[in-house]
PDB file of N, CA and C in Angstrom:
ATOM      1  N   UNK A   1      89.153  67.944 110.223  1.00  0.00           N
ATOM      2  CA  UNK A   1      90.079  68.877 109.633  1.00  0.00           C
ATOM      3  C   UNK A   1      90.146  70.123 110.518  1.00  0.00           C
ATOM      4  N   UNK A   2      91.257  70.432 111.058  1.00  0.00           N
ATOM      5  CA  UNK A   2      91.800  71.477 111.649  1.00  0.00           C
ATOM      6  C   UNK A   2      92.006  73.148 110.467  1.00  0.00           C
ATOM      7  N   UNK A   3      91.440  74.248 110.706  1.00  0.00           N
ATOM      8  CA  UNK A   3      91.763  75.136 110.444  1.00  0.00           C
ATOM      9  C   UNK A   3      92.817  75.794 110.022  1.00  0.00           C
ATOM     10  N   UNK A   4      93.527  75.806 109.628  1.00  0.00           N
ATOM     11  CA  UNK A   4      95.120  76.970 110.038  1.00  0.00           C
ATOM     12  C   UNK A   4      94.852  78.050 109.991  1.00  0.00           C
ATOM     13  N   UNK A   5      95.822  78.514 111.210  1.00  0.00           N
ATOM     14  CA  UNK A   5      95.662  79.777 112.269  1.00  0.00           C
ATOM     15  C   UNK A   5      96.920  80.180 111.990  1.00  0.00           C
ATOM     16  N   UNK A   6      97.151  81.340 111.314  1.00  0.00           N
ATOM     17  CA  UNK A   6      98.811  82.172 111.830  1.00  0.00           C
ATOM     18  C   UNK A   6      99.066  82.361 112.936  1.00  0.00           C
ATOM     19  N   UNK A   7      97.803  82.844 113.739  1.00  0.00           N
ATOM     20  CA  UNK A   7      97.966  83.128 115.527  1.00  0.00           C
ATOM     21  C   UNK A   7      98.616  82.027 116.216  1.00  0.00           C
ATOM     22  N   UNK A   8      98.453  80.515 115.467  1.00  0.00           N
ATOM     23  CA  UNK A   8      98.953  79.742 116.305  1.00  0.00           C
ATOM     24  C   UNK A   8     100.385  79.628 115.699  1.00  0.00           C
ATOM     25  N   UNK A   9     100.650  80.101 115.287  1.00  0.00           N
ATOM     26  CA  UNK A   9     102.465  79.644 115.058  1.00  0.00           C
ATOM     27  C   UNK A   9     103.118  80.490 115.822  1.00  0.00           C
ATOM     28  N   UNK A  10     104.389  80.080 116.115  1.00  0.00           N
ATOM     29  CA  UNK A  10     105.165  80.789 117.664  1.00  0.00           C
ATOM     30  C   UNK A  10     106.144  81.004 117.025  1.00  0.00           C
ATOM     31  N   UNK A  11     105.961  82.735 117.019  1.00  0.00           N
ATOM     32  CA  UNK A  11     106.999  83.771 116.371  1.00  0.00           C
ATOM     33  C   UNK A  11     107.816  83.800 117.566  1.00  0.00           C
ATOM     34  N   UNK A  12     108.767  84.437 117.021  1.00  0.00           N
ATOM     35  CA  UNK A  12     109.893  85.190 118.654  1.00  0.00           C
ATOM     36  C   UNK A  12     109.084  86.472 118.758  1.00  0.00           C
ATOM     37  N   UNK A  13     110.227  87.403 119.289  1.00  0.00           N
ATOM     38  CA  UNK A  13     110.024  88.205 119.762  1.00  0.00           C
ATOM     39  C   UNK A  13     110.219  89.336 119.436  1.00  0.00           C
ATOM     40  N   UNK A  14     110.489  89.349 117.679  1.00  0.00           N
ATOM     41  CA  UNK A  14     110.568  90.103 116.529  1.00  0.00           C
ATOM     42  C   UNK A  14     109.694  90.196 115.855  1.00  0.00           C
ATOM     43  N   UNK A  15     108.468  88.941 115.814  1.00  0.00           N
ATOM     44  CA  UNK A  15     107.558  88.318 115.326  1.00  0.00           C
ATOM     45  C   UNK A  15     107.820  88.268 114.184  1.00  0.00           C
ATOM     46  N   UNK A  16     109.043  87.480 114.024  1.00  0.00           N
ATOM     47  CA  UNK A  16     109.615  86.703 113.414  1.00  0.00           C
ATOM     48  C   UNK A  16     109.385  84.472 113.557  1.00  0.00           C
ATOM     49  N   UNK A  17     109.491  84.205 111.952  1.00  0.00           N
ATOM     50  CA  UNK A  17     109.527  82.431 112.498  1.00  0.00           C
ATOM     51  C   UNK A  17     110.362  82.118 111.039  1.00  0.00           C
ATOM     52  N   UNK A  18     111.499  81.514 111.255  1.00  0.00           N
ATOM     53  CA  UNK A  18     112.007  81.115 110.239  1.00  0.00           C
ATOM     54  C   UNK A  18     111.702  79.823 108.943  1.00  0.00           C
ATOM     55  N   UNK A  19     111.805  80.093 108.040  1.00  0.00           N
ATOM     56  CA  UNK A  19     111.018  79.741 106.847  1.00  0.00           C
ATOM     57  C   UNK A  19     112.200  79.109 105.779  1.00  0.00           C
ATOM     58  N   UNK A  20     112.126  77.425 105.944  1.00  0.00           N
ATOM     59  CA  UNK A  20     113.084  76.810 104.863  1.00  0.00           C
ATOM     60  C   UNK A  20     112.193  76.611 103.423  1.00  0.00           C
ATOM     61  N   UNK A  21     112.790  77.483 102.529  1.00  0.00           N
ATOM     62  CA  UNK A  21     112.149  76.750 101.340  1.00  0.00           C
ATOM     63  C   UNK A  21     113.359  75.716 100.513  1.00  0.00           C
ATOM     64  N   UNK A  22     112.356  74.761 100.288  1.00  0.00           N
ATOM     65  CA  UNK A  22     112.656  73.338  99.747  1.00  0.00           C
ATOM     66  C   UNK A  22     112.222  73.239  98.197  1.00  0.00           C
ATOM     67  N   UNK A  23     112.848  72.712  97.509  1.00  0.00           N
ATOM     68  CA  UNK A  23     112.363  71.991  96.079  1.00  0.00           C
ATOM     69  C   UNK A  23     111.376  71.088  96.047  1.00  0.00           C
ATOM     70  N   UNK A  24     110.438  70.692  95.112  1.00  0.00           N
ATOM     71  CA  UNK A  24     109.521  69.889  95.139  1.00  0.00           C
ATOM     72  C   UNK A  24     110.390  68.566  95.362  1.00  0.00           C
ATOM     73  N   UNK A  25     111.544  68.599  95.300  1.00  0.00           N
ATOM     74  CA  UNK A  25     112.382  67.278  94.471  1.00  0.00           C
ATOM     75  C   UNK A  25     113.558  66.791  95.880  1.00  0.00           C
ATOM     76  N   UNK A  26     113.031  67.887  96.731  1.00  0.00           N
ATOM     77  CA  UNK A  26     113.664  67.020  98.306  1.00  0.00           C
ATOM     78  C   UNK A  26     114.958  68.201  98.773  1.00  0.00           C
ATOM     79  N   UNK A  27     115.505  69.089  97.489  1.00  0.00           N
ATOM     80  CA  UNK A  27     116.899  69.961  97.931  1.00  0.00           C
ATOM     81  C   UNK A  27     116.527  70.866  98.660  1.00  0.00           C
ATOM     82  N   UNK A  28     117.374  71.414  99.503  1.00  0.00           N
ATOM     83  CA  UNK A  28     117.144  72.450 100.410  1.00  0.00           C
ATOM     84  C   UNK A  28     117.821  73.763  99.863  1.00  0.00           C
ATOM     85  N   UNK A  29     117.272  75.261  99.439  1.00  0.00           N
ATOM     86  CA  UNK A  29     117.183  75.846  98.954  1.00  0.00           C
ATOM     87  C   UNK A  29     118.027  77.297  99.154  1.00  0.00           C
ATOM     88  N   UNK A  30     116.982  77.883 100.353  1.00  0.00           N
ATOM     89  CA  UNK A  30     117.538  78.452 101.509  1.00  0.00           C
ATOM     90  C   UNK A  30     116.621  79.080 102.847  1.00  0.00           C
ATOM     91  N   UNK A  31     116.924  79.602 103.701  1.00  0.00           N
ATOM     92  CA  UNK A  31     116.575  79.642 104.975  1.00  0.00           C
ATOM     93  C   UNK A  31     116.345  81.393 104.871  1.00  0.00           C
ATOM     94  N   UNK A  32     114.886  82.071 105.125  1.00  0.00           N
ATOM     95  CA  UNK A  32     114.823  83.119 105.206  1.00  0.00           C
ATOM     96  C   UNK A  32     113.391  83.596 106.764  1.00  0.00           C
ATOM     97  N   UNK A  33     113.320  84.866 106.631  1.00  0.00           N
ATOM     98  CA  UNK A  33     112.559  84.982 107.877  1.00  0.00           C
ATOM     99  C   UNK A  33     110.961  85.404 107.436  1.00  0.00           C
ATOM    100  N   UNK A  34     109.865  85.036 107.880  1.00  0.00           N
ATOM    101  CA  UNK A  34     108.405  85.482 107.718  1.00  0.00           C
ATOM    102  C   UNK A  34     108.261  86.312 109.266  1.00  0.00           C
ATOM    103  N   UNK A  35     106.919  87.091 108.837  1.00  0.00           N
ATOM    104  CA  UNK A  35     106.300  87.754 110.353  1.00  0.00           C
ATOM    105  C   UNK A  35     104.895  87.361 109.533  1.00  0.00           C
ATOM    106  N   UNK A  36     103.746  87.525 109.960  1.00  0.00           N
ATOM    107  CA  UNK A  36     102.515  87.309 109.965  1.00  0.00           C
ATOM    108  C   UNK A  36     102.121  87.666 108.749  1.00  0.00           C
ATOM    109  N   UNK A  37     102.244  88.675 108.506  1.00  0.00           N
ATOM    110  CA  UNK A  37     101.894  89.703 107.306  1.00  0.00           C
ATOM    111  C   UNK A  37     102.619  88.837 105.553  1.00  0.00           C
ATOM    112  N   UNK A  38     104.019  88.852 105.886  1.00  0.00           N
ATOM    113  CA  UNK A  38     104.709  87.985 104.721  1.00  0.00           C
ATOM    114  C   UNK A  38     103.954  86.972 104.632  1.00  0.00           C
ATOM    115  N   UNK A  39     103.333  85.914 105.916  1.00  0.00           N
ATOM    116  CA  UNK A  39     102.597  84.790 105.677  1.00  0.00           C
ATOM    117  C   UNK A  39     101.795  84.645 104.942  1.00  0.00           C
ATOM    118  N   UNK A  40     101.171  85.939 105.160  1.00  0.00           N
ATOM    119  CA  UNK A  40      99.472  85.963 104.830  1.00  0.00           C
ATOM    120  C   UNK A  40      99.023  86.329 103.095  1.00  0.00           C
ATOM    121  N   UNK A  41     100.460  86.795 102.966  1.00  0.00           N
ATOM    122  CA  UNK A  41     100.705  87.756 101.419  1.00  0.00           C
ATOM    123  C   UNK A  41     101.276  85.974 100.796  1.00  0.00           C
ATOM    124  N   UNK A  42     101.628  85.328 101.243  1.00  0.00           N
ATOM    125  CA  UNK A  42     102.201  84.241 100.542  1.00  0.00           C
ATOM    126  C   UNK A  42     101.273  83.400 100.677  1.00  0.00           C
ATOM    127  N   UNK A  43     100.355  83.066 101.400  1.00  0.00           N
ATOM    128  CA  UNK A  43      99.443  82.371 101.392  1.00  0.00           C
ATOM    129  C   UNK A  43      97.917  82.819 100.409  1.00  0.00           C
ATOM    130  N   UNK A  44      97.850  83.954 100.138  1.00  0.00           N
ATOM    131  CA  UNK A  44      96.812  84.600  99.180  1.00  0.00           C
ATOM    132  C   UNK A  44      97.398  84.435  98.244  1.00  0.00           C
ATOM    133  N   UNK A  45      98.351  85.258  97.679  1.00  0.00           N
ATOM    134  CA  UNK A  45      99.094  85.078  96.253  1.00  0.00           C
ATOM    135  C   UNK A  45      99.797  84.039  95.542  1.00  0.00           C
ATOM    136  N   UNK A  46     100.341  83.299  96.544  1.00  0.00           N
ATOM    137  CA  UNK A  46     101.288  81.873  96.024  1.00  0.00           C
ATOM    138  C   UNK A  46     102.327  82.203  95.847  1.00  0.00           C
ATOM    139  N   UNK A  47     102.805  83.728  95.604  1.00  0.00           N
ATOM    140  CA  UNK A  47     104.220  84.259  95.563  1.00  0.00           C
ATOM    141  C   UNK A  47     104.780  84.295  96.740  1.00  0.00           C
ATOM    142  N   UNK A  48     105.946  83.085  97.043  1.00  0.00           N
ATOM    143  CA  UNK A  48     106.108  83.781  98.488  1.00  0.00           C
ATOM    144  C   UNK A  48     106.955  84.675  98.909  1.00  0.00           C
ATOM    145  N   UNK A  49     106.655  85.332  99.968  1.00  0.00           N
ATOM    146  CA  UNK A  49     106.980  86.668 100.272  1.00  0.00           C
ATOM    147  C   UNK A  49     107.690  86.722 101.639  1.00  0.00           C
ATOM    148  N   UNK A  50     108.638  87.115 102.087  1.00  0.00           N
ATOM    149  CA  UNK A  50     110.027  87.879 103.009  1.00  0.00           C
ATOM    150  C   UNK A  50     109.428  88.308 103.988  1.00  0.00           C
ATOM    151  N   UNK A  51     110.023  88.457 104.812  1.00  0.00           N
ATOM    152  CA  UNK A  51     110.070  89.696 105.825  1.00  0.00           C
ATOM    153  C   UNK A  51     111.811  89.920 105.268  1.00  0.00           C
ATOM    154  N   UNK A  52     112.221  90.875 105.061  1.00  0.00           N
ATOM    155  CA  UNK A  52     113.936  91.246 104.979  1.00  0.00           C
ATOM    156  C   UNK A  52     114.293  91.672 105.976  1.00  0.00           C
ATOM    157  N   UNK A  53     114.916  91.213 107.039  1.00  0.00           N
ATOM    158  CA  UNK A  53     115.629  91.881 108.276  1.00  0.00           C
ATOM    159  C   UNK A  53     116.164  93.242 107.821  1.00  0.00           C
ATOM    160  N   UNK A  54     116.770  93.060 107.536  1.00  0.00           N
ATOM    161  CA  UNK A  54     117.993  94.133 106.593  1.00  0.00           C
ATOM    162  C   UNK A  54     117.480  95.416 106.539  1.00  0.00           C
ATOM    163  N   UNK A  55     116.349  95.363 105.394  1.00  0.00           N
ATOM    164  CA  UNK A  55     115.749  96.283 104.810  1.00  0.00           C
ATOM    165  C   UNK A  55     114.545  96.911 105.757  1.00  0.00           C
ATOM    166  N   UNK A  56     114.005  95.795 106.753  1.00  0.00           N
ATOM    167  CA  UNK A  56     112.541  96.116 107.478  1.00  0.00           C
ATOM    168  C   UNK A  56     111.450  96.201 106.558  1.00  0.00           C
ATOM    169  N   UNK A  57     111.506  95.337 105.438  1.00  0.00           N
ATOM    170  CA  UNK A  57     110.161  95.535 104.870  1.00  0.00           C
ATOM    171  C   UNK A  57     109.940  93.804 104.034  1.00  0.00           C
ATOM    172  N   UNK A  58     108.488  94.229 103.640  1.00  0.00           N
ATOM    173  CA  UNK A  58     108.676  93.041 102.714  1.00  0.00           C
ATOM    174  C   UNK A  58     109.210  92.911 101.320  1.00  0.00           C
ATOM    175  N   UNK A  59     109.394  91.183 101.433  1.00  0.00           N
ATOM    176  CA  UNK A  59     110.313  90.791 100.162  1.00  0.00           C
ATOM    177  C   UNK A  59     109.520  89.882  99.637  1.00  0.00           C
ATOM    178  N   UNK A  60     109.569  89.984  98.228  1.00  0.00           N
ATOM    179  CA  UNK A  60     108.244  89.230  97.670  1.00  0.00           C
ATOM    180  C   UNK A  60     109.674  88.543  96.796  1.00  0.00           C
ATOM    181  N   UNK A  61     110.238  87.030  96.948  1.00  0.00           N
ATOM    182  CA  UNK A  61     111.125  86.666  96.112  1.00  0.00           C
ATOM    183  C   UNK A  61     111.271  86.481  94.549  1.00  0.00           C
ATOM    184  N   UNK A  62     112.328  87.012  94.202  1.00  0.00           N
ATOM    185  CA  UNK A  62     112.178  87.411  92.831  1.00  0.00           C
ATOM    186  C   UNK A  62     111.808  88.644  92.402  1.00  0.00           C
ATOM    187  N   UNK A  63     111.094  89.172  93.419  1.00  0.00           N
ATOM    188  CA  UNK A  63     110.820  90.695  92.822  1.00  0.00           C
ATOM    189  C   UNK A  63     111.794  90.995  91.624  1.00  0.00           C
ATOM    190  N   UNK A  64     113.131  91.344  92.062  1.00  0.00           N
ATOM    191  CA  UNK A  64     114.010  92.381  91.145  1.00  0.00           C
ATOM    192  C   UNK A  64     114.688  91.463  90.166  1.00  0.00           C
ATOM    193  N   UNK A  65     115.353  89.998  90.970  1.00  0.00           N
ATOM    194  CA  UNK A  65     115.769  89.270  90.064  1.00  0.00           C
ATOM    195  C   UNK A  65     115.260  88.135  89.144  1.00  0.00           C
ATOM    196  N   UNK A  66     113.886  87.874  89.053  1.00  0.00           N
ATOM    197  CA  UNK A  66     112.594  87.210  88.736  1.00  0.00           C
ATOM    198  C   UNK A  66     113.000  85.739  89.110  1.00  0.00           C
ATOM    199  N   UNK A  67     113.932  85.715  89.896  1.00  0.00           N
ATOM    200  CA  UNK A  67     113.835  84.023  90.457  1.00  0.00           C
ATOM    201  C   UNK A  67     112.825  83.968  91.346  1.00  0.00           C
ATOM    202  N   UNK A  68     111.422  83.642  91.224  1.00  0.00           N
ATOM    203  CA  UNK A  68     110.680  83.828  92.040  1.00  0.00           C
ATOM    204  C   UNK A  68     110.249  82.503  92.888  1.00  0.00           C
ATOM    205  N   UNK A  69     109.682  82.274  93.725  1.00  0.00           N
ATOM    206  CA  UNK A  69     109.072  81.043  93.993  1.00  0.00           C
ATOM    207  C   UNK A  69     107.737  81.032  94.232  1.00  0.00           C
ATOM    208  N   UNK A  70     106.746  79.627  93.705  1.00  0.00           N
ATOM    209  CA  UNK A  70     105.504  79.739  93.882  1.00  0.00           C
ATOM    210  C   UNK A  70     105.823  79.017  95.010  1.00  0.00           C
ATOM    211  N   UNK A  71     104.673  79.169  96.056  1.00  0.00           N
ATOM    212  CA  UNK A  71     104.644  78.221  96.961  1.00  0.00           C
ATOM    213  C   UNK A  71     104.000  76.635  96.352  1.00  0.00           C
ATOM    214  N   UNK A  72     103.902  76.107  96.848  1.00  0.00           N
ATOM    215  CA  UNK A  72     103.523  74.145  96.365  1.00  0.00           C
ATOM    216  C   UNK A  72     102.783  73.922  97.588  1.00  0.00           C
ATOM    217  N   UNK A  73     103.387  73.954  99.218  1.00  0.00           N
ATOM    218  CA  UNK A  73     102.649  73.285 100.061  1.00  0.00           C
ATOM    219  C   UNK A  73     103.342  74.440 101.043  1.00  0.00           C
ATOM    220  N   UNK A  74     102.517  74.589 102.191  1.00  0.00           N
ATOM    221  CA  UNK A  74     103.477  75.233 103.268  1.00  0.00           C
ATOM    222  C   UNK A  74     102.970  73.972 104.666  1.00  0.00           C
ATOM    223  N   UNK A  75     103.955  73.583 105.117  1.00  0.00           N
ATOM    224  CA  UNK A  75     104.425  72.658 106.525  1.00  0.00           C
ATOM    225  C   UNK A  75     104.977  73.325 107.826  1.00  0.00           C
ATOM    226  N   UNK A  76     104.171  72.982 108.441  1.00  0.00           N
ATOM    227  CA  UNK A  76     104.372  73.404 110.074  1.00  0.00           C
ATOM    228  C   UNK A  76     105.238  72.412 110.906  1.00  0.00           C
ATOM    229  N   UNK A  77     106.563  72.771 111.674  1.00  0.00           N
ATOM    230  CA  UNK A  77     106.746  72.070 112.029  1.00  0.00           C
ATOM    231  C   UNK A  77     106.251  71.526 113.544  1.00  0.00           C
ATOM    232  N   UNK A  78     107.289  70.363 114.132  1.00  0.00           N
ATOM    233  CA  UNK A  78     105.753  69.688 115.370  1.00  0.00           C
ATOM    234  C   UNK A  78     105.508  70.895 116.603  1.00  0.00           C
ATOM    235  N   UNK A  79     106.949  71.486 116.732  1.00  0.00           N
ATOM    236  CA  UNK A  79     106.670  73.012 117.757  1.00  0.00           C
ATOM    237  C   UNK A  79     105.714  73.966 117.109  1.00  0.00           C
ATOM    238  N   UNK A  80     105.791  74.073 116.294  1.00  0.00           N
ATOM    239  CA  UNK A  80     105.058  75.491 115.307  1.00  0.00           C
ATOM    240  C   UNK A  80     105.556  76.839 115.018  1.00  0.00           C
ATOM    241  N   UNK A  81     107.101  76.706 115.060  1.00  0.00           N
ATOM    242  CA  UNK A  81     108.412  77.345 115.505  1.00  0.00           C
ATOM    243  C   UNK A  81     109.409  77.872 114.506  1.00  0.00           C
ATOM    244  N   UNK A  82     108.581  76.730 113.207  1.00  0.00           N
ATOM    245  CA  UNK A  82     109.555  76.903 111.990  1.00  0.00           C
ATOM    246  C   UNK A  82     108.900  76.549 110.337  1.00  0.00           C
ATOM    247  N   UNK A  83     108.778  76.744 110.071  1.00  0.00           N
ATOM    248  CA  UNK A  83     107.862  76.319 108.778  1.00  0.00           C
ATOM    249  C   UNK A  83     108.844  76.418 107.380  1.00  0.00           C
ATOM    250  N   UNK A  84     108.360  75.001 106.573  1.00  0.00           N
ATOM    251  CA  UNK A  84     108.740  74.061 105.772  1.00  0.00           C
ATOM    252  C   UNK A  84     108.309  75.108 104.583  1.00  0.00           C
ATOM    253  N   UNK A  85     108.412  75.570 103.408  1.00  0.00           N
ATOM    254  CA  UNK A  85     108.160  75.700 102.518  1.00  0.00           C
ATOM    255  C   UNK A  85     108.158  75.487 101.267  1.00  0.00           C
ATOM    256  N   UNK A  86     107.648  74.228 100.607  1.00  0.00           N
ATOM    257  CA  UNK A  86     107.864  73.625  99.492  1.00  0.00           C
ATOM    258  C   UNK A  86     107.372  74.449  98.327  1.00  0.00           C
ATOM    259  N   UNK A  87     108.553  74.588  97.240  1.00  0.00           N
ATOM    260  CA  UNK A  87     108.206  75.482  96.351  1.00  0.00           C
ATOM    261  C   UNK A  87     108.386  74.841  94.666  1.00  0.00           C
ATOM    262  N   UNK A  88     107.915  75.738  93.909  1.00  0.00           N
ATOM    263  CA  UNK A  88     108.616  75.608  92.470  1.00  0.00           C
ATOM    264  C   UNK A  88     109.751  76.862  92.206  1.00  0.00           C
ATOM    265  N   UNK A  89     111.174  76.708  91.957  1.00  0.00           N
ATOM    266  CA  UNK A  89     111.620  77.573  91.603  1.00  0.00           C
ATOM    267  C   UNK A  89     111.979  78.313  90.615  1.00  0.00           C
ATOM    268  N   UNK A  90     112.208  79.619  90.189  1.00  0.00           N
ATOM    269  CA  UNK A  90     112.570  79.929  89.089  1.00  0.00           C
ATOM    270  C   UNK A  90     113.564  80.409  88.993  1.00  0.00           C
ATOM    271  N   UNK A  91     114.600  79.855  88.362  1.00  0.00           N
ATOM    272  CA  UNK A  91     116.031  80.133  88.150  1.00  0.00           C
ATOM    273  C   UNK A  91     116.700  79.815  89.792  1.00  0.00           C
ATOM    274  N   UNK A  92     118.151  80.435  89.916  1.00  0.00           N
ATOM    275  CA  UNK A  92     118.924  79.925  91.296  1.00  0.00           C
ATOM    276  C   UNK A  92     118.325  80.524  92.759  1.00  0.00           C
ATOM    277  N   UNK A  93     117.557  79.552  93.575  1.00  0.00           N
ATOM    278  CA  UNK A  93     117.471  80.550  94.551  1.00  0.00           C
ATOM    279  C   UNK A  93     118.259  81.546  95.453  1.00  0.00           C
ATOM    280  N   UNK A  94     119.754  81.458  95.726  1.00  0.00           N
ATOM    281  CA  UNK A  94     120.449  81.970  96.157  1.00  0.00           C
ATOM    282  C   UNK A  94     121.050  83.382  95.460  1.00  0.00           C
ATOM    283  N   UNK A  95     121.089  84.494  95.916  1.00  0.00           N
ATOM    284  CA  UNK A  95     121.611  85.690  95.524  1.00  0.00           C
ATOM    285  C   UNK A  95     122.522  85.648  94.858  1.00  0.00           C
ATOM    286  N   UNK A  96     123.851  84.735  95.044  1.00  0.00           N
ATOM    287  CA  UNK A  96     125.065  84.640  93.926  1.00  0.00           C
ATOM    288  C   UNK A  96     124.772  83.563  93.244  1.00  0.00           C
ATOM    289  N   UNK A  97     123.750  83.533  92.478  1.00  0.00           N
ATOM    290  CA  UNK A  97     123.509  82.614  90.902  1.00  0.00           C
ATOM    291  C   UNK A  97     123.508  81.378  91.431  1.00  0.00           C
ATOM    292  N   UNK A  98     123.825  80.789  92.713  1.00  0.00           N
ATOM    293  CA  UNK A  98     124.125  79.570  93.049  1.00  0.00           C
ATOM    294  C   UNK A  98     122.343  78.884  93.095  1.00  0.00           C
ATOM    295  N   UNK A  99     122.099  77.388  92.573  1.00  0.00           N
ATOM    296  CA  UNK A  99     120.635  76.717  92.715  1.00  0.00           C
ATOM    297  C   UNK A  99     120.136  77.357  94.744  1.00  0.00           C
ATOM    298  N   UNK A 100     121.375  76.919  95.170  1.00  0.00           N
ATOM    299  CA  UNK A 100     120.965  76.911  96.652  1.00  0.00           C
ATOM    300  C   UNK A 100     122.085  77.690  97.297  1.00  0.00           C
ATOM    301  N   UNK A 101     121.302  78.001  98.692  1.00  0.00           N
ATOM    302  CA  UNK A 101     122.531  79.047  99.250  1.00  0.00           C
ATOM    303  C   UNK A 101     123.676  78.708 100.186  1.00  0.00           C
ATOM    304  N   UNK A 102     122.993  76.469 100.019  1.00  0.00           N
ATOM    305  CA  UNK A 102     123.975  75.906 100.957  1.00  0.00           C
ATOM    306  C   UNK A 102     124.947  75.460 100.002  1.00  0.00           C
ATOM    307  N   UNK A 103     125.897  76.107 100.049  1.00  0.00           N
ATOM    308  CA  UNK A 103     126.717  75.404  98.763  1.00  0.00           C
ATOM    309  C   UNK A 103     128.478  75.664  99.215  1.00  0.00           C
ATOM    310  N   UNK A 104     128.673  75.949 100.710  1.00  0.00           N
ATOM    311  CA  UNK A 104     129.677  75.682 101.294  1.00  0.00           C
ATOM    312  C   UNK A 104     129.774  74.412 102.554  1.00  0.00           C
ATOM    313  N   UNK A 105     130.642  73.785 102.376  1.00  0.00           N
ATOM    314  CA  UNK A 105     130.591  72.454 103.098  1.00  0.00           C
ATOM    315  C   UNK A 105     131.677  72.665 104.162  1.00  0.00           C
ATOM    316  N   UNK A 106     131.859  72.046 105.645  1.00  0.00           N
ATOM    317  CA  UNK A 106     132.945  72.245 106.697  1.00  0.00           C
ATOM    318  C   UNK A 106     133.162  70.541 106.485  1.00  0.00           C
ATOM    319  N   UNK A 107     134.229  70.278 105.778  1.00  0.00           N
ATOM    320  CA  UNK A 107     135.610  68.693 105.865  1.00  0.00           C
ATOM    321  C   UNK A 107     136.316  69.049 106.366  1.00  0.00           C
ATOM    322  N   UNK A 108     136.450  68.048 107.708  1.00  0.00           N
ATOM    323  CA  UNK A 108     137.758  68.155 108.349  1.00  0.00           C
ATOM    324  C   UNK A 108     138.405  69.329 108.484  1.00  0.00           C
ATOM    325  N   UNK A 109     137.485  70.265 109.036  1.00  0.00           N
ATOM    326  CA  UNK A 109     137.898  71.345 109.678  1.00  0.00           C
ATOM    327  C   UNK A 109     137.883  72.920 108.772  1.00  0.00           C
ATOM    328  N   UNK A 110     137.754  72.307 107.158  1.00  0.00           N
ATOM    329  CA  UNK A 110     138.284  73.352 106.389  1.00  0.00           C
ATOM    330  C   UNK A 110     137.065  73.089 105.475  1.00  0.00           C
ATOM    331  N   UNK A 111     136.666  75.064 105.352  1.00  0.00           N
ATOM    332  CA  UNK A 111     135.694  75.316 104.164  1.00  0.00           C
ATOM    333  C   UNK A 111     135.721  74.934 102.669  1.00  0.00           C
ATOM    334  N   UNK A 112     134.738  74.035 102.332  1.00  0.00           N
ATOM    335  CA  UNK A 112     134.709  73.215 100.625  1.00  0.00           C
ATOM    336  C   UNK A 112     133.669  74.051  99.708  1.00  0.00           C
ATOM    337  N   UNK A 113     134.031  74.299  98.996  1.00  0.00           N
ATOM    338  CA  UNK A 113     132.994  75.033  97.854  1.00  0.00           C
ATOM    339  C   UNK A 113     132.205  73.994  97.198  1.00  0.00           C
ATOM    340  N   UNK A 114     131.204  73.698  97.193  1.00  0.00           N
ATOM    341  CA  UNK A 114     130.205  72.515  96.685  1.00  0.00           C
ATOM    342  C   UNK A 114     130.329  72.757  95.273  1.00  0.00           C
ATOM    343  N   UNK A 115     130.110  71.994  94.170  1.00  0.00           N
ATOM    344  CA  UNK A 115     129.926  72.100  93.073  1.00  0.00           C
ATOM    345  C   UNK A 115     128.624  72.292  93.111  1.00  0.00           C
ATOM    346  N   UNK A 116     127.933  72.869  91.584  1.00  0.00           N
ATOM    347  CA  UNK A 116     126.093  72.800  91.502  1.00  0.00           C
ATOM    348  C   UNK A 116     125.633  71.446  91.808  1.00  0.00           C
ATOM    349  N   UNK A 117     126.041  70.522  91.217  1.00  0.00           N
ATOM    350  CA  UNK A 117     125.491  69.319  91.515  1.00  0.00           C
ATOM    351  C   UNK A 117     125.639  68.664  92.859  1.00  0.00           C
ATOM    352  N   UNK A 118     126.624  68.960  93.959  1.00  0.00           N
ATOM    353  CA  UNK A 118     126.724  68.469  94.967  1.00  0.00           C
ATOM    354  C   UNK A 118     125.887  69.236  95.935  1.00  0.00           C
ATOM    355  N   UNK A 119     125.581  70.764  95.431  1.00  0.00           N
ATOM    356  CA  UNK A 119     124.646  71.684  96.600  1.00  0.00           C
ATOM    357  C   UNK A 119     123.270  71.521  96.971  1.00  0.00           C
TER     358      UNK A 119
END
């Protein structure tokens, strides 16, 4: 059994590594950014936690709108470049009420609005 090391995951140059959280149940959720620190706060607490570009600080999800997520498992991918985050969610993960934040589709050239069940 190998250790896990934050040192070994390969941030950029923001020390930044982008972070998909996933449903226990296989859906893809949405795509946000960690630095070391968010890691380490999500890996102690189980709440997982942001880096917010935006804002420059951390984001502990759900904070304000209590859709929060526990973490379930966290996955490295084979570079160490991007990490998997399997969660439980509470309520929609996406900012506009939507389950997920992929919920626009490109057909044949032209933007589709997904239904809930298709996102």
């Amino acid at each position: 059994m190998v250790v896990f090391d934050i040192a070994s995951l390969r941030f950029d140059d923001r020390g930044l590594i982008p972070a998909i959280a996933q449903s226990r149940a296989g859906a893809v959720l949405m795509l946000a950014w960690m630095n070391a620190e968010s890691l380490a706060a999500t890996l102690r607490t189980g709440d997982v936690t942001y880096w917010s570009r935006s804002r420059a600080e951390l984001w502990r999800k759900g904070a304000t709108s209590g859709h929060v997520q526990r973490l379930v498992e966290l996955r490295v991918d084979c570079d160490r470049d991007t990490l998997l985050l399997v969660v439980d969610q509470s309520g929609p993960a996406c900012h506009t009420g939507r389950p997920s934040c992929f919920f626009t589709a490109v057909r044949d050239g032209a933007e589709v609005q997904l239904s809930e069940s298709e996102a």
